[in-house]
Protein backbone atom coordinates (compact mmCIF):
# COMPACT_ATOMS: atom_id res chain seq x y z
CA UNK A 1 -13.35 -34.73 -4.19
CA UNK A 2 -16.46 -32.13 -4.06
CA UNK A 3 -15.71 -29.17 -6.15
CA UNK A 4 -16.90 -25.79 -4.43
CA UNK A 5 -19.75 -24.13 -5.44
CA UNK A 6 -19.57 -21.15 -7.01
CA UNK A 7 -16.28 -18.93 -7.87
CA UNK A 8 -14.11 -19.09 -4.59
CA UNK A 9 -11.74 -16.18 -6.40
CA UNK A 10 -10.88 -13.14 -4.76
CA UNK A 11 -9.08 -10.26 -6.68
CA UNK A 12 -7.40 -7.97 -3.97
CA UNK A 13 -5.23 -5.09 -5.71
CA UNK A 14 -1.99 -3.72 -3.99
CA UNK A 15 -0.31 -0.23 -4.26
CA UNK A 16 2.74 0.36 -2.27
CA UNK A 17 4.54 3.82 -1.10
CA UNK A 18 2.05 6.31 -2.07
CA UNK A 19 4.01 9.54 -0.56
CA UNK A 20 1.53 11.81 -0.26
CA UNK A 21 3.53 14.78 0.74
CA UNK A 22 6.75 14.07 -2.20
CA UNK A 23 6.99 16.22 -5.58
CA UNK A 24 4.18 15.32 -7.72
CA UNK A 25 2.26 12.53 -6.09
CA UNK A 26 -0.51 14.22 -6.23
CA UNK A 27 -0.79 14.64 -9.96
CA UNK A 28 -0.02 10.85 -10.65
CA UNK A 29 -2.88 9.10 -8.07
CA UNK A 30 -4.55 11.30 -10.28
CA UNK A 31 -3.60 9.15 -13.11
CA UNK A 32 -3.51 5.62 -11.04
CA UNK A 33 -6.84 5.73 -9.60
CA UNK A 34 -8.91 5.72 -13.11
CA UNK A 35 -7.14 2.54 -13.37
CA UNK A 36 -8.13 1.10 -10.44
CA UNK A 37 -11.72 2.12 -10.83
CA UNK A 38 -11.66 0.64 -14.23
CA UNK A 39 -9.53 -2.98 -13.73
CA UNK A 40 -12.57 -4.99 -13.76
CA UNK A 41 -13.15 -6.91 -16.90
CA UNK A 42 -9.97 -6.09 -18.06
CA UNK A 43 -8.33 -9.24 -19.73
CA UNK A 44 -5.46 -10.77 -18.11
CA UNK A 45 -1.97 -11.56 -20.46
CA UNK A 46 -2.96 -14.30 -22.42
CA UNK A 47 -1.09 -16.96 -20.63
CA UNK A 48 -3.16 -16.26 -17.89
CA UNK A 49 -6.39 -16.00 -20.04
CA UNK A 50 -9.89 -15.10 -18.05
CA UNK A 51 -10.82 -11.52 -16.91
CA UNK A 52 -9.98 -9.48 -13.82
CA UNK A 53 -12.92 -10.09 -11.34
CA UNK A 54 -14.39 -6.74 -9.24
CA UNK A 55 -11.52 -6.15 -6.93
CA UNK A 56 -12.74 -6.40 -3.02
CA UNK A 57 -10.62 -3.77 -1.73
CA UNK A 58 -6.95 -2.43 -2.40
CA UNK A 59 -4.01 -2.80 0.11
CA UNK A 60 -1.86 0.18 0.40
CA UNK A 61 1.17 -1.20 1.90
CA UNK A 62 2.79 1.68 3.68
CA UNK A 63 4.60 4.92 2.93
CA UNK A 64 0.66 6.74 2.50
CA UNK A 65 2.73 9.96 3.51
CA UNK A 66 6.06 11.56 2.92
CA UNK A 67 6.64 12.63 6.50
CA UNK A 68 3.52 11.64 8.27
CA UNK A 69 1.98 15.47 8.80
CA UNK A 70 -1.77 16.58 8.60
CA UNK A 71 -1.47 18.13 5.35
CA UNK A 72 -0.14 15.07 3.81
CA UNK A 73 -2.91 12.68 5.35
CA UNK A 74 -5.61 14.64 3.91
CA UNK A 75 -5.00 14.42 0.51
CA UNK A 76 -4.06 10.61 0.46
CA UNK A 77 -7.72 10.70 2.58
CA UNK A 78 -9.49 12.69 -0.16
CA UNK A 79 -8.04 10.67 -2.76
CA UNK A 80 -8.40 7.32 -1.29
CA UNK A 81 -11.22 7.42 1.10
CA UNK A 82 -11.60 5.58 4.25
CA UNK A 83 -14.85 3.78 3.45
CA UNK A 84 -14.94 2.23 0.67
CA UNK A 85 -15.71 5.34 -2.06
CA UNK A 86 -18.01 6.69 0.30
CA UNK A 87 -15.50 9.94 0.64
CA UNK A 88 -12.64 9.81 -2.15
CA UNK A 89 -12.02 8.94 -5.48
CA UNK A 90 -11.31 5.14 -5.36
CA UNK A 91 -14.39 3.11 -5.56
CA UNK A 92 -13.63 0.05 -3.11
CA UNK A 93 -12.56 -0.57 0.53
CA UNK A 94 -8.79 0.69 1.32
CA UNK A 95 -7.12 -1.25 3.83
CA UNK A 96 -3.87 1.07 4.73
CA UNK A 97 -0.89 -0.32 6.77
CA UNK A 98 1.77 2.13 8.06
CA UNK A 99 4.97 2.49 7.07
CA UNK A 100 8.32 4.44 8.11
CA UNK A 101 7.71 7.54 6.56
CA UNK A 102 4.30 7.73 8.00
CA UNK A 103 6.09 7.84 11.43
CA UNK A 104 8.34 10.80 10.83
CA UNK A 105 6.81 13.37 12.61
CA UNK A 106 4.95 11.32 15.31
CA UNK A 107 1.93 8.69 15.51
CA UNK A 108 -1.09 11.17 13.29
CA UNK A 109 -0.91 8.65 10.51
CA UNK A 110 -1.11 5.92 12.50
CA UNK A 111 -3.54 7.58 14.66
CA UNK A 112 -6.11 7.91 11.20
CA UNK A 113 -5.75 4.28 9.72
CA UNK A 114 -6.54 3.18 13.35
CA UNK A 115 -9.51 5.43 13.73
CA UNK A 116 -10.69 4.50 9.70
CA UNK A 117 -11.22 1.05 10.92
């Protein structure tokens, strides 16, 4: 059997329920995204052994705001980005999906990951 060539890894990371809008989210994406920024190279539990690869994008699977209002997009926007660290603080390529909350107040949320594509 041929063996591929190259590394055919692919590190994705995944966040879930981000709530931009709740209590003090704010203050701890303040605290996550470092982390994400900085994954690469970081050694995996020694069972695993090897090194975490440059991530390819993160999947934020739903929940992005509390209630799904302007004022909650914007700051999951400025903190995120749309593009890829082009215009927030995370570094690689966000792919959002919508969740519930995001659907509260009507289909803005939805509207923005749509028009982000």
């Amino acid at each position: 059997m041929k063996q591929p060539r190259g590394n055919s890894d692919v590190t994705f990371l995944a966040v879930s329920d981000t709530h931009f809008g709740f209590g003090g989210i704010p203050a701890a994406h303040e605290v996550l995204i470092p982390k994400l920024n900085g994954i690469a190279g970081r050694a995996f539990p020694a069972p695993i052994g090897g090194v975490v690869a440059p991530p390819r994008g993160l999947l934020v699977t739903g929940d992005l705001t509390e209630w799904g209002n302007v004022e909650e997009w914007e700051p999951f926007a400025a903190t995120y980005g749309l593009d890829g660290g082009a215009n927030g603080k995370l570094r690689i390529p966000v792919f959002e999906v919508v969740g519930n909350h995001d659907k509260v107040h009507g289909p803005f949320v939805e509207q923005q990951v749509i028009k982000s594509r």
